[in-house]
N, C-alpha and C. Protein backbone atom coordinates (compact mmCIF):
# COMPACT_ATOMS: atom_id res chain seq x y z
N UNK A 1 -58.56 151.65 -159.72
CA UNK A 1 -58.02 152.86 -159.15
C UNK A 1 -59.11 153.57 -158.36
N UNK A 2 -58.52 154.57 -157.58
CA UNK A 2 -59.81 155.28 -156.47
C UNK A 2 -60.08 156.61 -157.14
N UNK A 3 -61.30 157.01 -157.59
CA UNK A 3 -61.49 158.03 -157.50
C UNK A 3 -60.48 159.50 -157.59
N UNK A 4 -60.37 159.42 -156.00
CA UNK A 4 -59.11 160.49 -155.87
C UNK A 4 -57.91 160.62 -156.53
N UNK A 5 -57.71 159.36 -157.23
CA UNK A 5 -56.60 159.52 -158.10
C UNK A 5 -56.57 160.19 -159.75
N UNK A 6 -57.85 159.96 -160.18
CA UNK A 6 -58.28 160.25 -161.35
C UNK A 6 -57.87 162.08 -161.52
N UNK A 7 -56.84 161.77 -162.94
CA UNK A 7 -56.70 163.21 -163.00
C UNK A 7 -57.69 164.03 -163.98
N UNK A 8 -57.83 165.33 -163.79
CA UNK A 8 -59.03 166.73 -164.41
C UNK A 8 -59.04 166.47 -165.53
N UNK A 9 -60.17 166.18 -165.92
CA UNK A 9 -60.85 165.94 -167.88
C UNK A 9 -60.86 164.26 -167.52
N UNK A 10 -60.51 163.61 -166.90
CA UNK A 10 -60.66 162.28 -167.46
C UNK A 10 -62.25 161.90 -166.84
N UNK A 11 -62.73 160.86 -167.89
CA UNK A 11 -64.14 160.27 -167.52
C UNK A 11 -63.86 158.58 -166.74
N UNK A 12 -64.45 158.14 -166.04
CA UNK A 12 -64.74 156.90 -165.45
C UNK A 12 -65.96 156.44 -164.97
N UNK A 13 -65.57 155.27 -164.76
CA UNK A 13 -66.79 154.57 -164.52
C UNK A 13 -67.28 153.64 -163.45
N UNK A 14 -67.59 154.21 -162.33
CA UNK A 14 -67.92 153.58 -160.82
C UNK A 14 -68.24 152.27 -161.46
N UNK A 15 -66.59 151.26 -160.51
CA UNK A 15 -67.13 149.89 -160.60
C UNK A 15 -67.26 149.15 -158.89
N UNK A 16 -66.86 150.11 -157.92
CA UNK A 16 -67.37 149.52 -156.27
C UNK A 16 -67.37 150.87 -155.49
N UNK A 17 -68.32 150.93 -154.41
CA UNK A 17 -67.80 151.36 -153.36
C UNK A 17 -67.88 150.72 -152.27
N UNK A 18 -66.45 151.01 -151.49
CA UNK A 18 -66.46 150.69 -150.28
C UNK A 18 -67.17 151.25 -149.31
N UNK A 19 -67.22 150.51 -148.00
CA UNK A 19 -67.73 151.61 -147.07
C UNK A 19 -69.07 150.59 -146.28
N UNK A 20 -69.48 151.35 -145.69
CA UNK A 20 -70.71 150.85 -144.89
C UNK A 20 -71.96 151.55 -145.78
N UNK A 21 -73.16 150.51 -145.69
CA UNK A 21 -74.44 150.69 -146.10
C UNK A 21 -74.82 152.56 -146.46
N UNK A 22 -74.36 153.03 -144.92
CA UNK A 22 -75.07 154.43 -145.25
C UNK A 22 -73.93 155.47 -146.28
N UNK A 23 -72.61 155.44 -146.06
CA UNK A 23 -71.79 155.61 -147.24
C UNK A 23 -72.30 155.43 -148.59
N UNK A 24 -72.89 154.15 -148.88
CA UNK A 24 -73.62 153.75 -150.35
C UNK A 24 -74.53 154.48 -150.08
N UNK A 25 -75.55 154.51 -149.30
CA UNK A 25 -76.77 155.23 -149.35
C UNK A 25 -76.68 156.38 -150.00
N UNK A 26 -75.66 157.18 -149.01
CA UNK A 26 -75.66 158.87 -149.47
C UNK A 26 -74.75 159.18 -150.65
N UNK A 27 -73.92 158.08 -151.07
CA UNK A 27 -73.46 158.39 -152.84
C UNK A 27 -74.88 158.28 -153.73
N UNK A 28 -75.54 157.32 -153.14
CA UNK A 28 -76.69 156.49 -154.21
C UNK A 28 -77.03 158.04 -154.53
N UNK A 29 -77.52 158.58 -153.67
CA UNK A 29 -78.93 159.40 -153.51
C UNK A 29 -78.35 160.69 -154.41
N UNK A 30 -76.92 161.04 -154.36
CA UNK A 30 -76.36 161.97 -155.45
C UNK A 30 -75.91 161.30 -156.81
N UNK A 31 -76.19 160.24 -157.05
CA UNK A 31 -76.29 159.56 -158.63
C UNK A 31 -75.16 158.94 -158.64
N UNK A 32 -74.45 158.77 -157.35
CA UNK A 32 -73.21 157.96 -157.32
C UNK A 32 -73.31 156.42 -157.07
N UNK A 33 -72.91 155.67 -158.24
CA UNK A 33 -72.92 154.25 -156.91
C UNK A 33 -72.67 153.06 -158.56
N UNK A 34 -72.73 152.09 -158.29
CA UNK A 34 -71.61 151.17 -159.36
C UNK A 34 -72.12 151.40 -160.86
N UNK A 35 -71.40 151.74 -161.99
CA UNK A 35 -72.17 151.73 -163.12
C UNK A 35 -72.03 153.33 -163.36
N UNK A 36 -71.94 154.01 -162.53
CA UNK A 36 -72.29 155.30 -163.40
C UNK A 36 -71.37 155.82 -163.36
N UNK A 37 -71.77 156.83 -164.92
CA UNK A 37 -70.37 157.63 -164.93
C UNK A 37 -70.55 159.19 -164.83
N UNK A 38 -69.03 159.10 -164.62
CA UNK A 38 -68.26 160.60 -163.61
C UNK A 38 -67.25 160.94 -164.55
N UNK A 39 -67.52 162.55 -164.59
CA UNK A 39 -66.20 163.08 -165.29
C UNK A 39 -65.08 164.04 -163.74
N UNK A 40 -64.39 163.93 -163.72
CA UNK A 40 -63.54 164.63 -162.96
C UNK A 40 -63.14 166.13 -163.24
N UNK A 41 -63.78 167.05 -162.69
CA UNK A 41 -63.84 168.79 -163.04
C UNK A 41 -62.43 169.01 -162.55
N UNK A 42 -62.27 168.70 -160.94
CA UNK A 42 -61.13 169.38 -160.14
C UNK A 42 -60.72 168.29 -159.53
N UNK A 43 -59.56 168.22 -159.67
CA UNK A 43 -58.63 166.85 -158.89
C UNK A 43 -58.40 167.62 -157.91
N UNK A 44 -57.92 166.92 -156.75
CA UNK A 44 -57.15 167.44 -155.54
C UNK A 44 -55.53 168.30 -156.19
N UNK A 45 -55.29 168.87 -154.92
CA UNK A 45 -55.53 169.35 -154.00
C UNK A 45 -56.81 169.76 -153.47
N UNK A 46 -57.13 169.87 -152.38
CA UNK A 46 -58.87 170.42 -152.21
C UNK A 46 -60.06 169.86 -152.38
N UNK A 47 -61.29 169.99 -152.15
CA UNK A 47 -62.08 168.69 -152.44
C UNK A 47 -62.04 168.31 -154.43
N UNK A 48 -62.69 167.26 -154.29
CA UNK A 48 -62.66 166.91 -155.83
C UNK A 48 -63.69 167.04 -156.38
N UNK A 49 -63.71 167.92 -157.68
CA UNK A 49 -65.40 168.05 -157.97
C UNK A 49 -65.23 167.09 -159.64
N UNK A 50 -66.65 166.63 -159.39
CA UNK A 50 -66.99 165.78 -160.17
C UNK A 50 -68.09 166.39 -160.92
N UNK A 51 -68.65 165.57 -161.68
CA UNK A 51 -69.93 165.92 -163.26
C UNK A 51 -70.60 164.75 -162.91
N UNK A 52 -71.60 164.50 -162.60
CA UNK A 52 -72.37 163.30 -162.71
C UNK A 52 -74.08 163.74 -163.39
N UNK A 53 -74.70 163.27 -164.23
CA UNK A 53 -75.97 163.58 -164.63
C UNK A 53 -76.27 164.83 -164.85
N UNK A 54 -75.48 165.59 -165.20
CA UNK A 54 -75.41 167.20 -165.49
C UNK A 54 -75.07 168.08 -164.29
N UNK A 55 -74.41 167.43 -163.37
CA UNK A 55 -74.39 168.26 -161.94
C UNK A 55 -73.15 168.48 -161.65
N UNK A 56 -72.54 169.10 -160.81
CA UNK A 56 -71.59 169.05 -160.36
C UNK A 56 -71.40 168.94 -159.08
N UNK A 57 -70.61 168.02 -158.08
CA UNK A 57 -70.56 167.60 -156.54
C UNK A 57 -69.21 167.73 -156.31
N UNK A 58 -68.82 168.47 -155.27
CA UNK A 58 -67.92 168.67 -154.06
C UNK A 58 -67.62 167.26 -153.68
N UNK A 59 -66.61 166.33 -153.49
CA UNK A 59 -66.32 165.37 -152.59
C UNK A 59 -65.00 165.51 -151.95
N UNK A 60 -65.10 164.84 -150.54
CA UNK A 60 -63.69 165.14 -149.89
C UNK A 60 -63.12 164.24 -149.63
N UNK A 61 -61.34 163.77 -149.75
CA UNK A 61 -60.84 163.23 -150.58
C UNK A 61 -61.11 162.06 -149.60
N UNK A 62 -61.58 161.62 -148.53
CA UNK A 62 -61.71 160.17 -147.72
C UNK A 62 -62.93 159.81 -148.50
N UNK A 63 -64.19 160.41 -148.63
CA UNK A 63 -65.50 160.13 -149.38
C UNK A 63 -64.56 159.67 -150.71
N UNK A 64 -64.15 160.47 -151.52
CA UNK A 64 -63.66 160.32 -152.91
C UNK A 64 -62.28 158.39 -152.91
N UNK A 65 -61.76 158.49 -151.64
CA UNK A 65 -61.12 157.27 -151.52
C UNK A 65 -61.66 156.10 -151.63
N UNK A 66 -62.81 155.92 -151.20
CA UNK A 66 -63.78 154.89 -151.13
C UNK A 66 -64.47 154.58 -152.37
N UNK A 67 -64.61 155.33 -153.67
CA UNK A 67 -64.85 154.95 -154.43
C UNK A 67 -64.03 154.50 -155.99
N UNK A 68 -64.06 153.27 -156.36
CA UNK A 68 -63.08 152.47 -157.32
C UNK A 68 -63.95 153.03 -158.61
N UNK A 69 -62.87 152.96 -159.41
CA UNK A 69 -63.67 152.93 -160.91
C UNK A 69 -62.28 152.13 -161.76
N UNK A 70 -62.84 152.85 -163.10
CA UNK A 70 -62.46 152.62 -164.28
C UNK A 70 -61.87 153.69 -165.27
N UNK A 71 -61.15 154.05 -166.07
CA UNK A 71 -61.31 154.54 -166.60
C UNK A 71 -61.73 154.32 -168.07
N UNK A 72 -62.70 155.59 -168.63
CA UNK A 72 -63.35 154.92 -170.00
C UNK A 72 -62.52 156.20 -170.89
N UNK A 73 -62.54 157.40 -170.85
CA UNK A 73 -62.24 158.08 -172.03
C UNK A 73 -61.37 159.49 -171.21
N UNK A 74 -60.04 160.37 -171.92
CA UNK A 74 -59.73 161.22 -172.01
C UNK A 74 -60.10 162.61 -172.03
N UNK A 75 -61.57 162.36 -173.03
CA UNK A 75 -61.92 163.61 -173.69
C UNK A 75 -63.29 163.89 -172.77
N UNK A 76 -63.64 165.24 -173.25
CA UNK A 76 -64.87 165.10 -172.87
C UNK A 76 -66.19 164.62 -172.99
N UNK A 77 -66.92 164.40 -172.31
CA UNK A 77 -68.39 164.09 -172.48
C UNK A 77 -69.13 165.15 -173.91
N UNK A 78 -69.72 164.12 -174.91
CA UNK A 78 -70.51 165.04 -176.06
C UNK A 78 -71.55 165.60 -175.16
């Protein structure tokens, strides 16, 4: 599933992104990129904010399309 689909509270787990080199680049560089995990703060409507490494990031929903995951858990992060 993409990203953008993932609904608010659920956790996953980047397993591709699409896209060209610099796309990967500039997820890499905000802690995004295969393997890591993301909790979903705010689903769309509007950009989608995410939790990654204690942070929270703005993505907009074509950026947020391009990235596949997984889902691992419901609840929140301990």
């Amino acid at each position: 599933m993409k990203l953008v689909e993932v609904p608010e509270g659920r956790i996953v787990q980047i397993t591709n992104i699409t896209g060209g080199l610099g796309v990967r680049n500039r997820l890499a560089a905000i802690g995004l990129y295969p393997g890591a995990t993301v909790k979903v703060v705010k689903a769309p409507p509007g950009p989608l904010i995410i939790e990654v490494a204690g942070s929270r990031i703005a993505l907009g929903k074509g950026m947020a399309s391009k990235i596949e995951v997984k889902e691992i858990s419901e609840q929140h992060k301990p």
